[in-house]
N, C-alpha and C. Protein backbone atom coordinates (compact mmCIF):
# COMPACT_ATOMS: atom_id res chain seq x y z
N UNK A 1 87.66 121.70 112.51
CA UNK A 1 89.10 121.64 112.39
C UNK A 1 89.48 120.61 111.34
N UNK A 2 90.21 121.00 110.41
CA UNK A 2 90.37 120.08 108.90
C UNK A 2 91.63 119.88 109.44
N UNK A 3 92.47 118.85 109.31
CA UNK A 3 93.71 118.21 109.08
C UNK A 3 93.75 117.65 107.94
N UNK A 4 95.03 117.60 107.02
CA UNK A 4 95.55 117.05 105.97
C UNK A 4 97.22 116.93 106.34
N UNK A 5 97.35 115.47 105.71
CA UNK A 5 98.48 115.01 105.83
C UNK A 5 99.26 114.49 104.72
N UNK A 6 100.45 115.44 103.75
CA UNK A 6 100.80 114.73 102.70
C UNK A 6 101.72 113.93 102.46
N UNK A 7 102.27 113.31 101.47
CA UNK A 7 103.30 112.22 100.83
C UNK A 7 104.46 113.19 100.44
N UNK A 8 105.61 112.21 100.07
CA UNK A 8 106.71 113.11 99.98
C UNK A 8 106.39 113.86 98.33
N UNK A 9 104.93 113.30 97.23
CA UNK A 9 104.70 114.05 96.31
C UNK A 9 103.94 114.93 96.09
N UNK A 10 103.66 115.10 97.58
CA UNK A 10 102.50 116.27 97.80
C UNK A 10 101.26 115.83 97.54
N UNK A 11 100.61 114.31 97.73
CA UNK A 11 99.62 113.99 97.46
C UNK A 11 98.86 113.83 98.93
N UNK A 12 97.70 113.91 98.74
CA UNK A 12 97.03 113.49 100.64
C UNK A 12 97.42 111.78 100.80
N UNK A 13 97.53 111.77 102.15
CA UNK A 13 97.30 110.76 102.44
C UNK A 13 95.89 109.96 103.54
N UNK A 14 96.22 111.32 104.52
CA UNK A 14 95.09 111.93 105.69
C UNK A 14 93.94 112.51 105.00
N UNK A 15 92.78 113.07 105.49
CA UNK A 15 92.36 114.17 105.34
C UNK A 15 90.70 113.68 106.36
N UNK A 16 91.44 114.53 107.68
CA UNK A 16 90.07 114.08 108.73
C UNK A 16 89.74 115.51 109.52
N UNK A 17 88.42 116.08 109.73
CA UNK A 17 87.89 116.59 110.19
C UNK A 17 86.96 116.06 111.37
N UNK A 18 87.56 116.27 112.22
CA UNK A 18 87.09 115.84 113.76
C UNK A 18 86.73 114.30 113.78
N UNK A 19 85.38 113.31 113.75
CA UNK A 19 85.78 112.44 113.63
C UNK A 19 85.66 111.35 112.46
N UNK A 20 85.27 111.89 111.54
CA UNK A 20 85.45 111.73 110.04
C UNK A 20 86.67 111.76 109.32
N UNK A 21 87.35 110.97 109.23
CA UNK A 21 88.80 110.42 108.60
C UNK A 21 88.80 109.78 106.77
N UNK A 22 89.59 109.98 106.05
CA UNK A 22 89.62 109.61 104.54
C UNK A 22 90.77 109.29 104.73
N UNK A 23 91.26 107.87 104.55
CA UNK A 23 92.94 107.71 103.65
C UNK A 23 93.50 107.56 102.23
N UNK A 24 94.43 107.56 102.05
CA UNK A 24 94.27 107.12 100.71
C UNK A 24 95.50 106.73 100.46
N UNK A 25 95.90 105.65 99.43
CA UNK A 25 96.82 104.89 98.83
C UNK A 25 97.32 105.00 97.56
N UNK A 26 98.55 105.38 96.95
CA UNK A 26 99.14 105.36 95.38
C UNK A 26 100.17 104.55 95.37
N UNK A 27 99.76 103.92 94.37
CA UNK A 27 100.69 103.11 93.21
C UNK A 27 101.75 104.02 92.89
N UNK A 28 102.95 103.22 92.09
CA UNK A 28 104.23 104.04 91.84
C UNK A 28 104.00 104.77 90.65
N UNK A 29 102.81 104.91 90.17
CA UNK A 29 102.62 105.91 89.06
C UNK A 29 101.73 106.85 89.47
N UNK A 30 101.55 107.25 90.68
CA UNK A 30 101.11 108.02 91.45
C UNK A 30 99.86 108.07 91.51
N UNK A 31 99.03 107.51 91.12
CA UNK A 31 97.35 107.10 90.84
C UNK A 31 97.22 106.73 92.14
N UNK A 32 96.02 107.04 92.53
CA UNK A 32 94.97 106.65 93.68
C UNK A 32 94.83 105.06 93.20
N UNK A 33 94.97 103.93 94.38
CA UNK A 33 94.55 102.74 93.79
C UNK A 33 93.75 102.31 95.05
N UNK A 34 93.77 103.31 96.49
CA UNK A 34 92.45 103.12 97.83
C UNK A 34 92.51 104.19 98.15
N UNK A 35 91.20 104.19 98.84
CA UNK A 35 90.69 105.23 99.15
C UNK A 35 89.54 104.35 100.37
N UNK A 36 89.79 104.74 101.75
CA UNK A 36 89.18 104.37 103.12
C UNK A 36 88.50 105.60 103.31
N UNK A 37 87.30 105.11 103.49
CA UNK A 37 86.30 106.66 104.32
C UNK A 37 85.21 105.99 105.04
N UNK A 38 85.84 106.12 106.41
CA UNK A 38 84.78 105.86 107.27
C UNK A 38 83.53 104.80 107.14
N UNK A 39 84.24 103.79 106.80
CA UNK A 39 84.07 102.30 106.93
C UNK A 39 83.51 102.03 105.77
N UNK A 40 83.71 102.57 104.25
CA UNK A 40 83.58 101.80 103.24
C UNK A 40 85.13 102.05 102.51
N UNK A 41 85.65 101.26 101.77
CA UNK A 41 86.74 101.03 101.04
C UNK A 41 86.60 100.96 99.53
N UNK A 42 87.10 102.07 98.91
CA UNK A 42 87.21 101.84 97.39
C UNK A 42 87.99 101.52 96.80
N UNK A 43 88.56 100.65 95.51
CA UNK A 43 89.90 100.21 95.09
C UNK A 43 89.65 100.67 93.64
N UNK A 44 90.37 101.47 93.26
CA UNK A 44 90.79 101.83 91.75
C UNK A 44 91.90 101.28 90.81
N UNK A 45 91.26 100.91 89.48
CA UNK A 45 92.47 100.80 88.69
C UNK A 45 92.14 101.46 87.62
N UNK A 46 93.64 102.48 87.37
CA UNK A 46 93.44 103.41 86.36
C UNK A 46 91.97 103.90 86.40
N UNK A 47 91.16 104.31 85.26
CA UNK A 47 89.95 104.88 85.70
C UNK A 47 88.92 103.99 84.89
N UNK A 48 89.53 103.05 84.90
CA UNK A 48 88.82 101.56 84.27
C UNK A 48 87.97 100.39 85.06
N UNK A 49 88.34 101.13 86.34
CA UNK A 49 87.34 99.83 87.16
C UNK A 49 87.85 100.44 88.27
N UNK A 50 86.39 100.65 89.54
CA UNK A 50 85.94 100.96 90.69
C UNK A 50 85.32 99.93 91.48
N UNK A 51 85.69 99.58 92.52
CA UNK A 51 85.18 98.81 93.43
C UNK A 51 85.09 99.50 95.06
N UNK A 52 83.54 99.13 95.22
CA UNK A 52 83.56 99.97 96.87
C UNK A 52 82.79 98.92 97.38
N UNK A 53 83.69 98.48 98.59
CA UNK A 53 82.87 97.97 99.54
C UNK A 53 82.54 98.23 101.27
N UNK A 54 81.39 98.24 101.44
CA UNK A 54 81.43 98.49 102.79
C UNK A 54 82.12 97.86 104.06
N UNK A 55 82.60 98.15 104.68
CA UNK A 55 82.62 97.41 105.78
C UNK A 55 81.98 96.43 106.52
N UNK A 56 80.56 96.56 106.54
CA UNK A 56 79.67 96.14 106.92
C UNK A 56 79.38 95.26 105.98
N UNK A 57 79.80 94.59 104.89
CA UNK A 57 79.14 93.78 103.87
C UNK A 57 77.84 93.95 103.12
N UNK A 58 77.49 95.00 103.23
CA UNK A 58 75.95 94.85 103.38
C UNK A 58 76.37 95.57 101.68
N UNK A 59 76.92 96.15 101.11
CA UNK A 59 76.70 96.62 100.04
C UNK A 59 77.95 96.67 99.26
N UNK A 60 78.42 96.32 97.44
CA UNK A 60 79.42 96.25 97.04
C UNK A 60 78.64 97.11 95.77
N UNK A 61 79.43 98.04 94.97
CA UNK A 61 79.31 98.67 93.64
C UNK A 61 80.45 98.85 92.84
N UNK A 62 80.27 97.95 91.63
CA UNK A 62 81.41 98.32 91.14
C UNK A 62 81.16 98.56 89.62
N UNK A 63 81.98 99.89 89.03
CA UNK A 63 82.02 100.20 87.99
C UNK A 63 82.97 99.84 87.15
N UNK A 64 82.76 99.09 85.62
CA UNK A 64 83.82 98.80 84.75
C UNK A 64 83.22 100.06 83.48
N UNK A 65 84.46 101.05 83.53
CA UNK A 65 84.03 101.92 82.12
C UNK A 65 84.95 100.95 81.32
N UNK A 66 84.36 101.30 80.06
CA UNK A 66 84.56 100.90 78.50
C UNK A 66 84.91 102.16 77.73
N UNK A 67 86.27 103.23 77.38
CA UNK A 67 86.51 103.76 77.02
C UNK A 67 86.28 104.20 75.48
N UNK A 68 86.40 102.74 75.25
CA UNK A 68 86.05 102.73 73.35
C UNK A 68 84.49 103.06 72.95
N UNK A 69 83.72 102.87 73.75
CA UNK A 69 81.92 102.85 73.46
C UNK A 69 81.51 103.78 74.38
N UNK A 70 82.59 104.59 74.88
CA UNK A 70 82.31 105.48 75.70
C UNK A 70 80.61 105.54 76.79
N UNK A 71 81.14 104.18 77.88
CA UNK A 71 80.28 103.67 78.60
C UNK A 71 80.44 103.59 79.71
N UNK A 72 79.36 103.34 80.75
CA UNK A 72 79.67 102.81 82.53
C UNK A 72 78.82 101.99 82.99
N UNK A 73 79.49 100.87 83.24
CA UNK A 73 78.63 99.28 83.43
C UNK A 73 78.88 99.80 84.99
N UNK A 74 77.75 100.09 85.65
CA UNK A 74 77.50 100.06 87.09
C UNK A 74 76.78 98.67 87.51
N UNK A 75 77.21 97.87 88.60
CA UNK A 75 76.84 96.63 89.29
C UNK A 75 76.57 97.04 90.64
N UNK A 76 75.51 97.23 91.53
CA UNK A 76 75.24 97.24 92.96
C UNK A 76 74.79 96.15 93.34
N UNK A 77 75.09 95.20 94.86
CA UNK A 77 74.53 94.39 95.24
C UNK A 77 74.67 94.47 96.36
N UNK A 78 73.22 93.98 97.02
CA UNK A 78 72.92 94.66 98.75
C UNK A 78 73.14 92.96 99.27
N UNK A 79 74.05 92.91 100.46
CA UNK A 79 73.36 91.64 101.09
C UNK A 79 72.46 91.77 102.30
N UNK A 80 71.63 90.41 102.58
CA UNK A 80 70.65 90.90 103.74
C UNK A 80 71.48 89.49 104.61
N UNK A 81 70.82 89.48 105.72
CA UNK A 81 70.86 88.58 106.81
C UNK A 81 70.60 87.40 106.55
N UNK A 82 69.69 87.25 106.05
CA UNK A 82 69.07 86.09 105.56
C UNK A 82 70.01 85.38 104.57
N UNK A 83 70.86 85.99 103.85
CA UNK A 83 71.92 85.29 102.92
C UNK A 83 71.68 85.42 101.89
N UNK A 84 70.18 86.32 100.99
CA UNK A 84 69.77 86.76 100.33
C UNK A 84 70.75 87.84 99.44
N UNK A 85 70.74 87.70 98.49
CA UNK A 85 71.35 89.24 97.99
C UNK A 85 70.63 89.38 96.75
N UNK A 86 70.89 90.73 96.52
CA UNK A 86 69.87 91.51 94.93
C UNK A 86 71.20 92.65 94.84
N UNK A 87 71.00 92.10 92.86
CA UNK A 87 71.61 93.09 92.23
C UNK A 87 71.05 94.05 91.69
N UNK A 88 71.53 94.83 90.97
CA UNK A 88 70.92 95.74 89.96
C UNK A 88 72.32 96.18 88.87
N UNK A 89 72.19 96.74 87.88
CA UNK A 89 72.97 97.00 86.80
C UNK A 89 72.34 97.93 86.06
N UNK A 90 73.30 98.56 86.06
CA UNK A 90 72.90 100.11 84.91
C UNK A 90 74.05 100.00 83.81
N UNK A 91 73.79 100.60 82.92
CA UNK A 91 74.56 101.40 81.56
C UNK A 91 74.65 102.90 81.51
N UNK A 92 75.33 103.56 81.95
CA UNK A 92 74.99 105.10 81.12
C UNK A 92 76.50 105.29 80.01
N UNK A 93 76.08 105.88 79.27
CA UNK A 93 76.58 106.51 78.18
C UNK A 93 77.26 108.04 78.55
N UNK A 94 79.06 108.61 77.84
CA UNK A 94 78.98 109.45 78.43
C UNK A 94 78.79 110.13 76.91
N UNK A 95 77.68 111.20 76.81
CA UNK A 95 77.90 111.94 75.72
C UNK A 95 78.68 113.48 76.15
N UNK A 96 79.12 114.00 76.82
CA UNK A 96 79.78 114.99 76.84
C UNK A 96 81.19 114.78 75.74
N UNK A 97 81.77 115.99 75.44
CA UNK A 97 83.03 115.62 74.90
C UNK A 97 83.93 116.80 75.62
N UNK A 98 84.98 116.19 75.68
CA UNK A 98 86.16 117.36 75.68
C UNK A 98 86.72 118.45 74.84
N UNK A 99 86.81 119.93 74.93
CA UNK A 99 87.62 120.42 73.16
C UNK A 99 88.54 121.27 73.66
């Protein structure tokens, strides 16, 4: 059973199937700026920077694209118990184009 629940611009706000729930949040220029799913949280700005974090702390990823060098600086970092944490960092390149 899918439920969806919209905004007065016809955007979702809801969207939960039994007990799996998604919310989501817009700015006054109607952009997604959260997005809640079942206990991790993502925050968007414009499509220039992604941040998700878990609930649980245990894991944060965040992407800064670079539009001009047509790039995606990905950052993951796990924490452990111990107080330990490890990153990692990627680059990809987008070569597709639009026509």
């Amino acid at each position: 059973n899918l439920t969806v629940r919209y905004d007065a611009y016809n955007l979702p706000t809801t969207i939960q199937r039994g007990s799996i729930a998604q919310a989501f949040n817009y700015g006054p220029d109607l952009q997604r700026y959260r997005q809640d799913s079942s206990g991790t949280e993502t925050l968007y700005i414009d499509k220039l920077y992604e941040r998700k974090d878990s609930k649980e702390g245990l894991c944060r990823r965040t992407k800064l694209r670079n539009l001009l060098h047509r790039s995606t600086v990905t950052v993951i970092g796990h924490s452990f118990s111990s107080g330990r944490a490890v990153y990692t960092a990627s680059i990809s390149r987008i070569t597709s184009s639009l026509l």
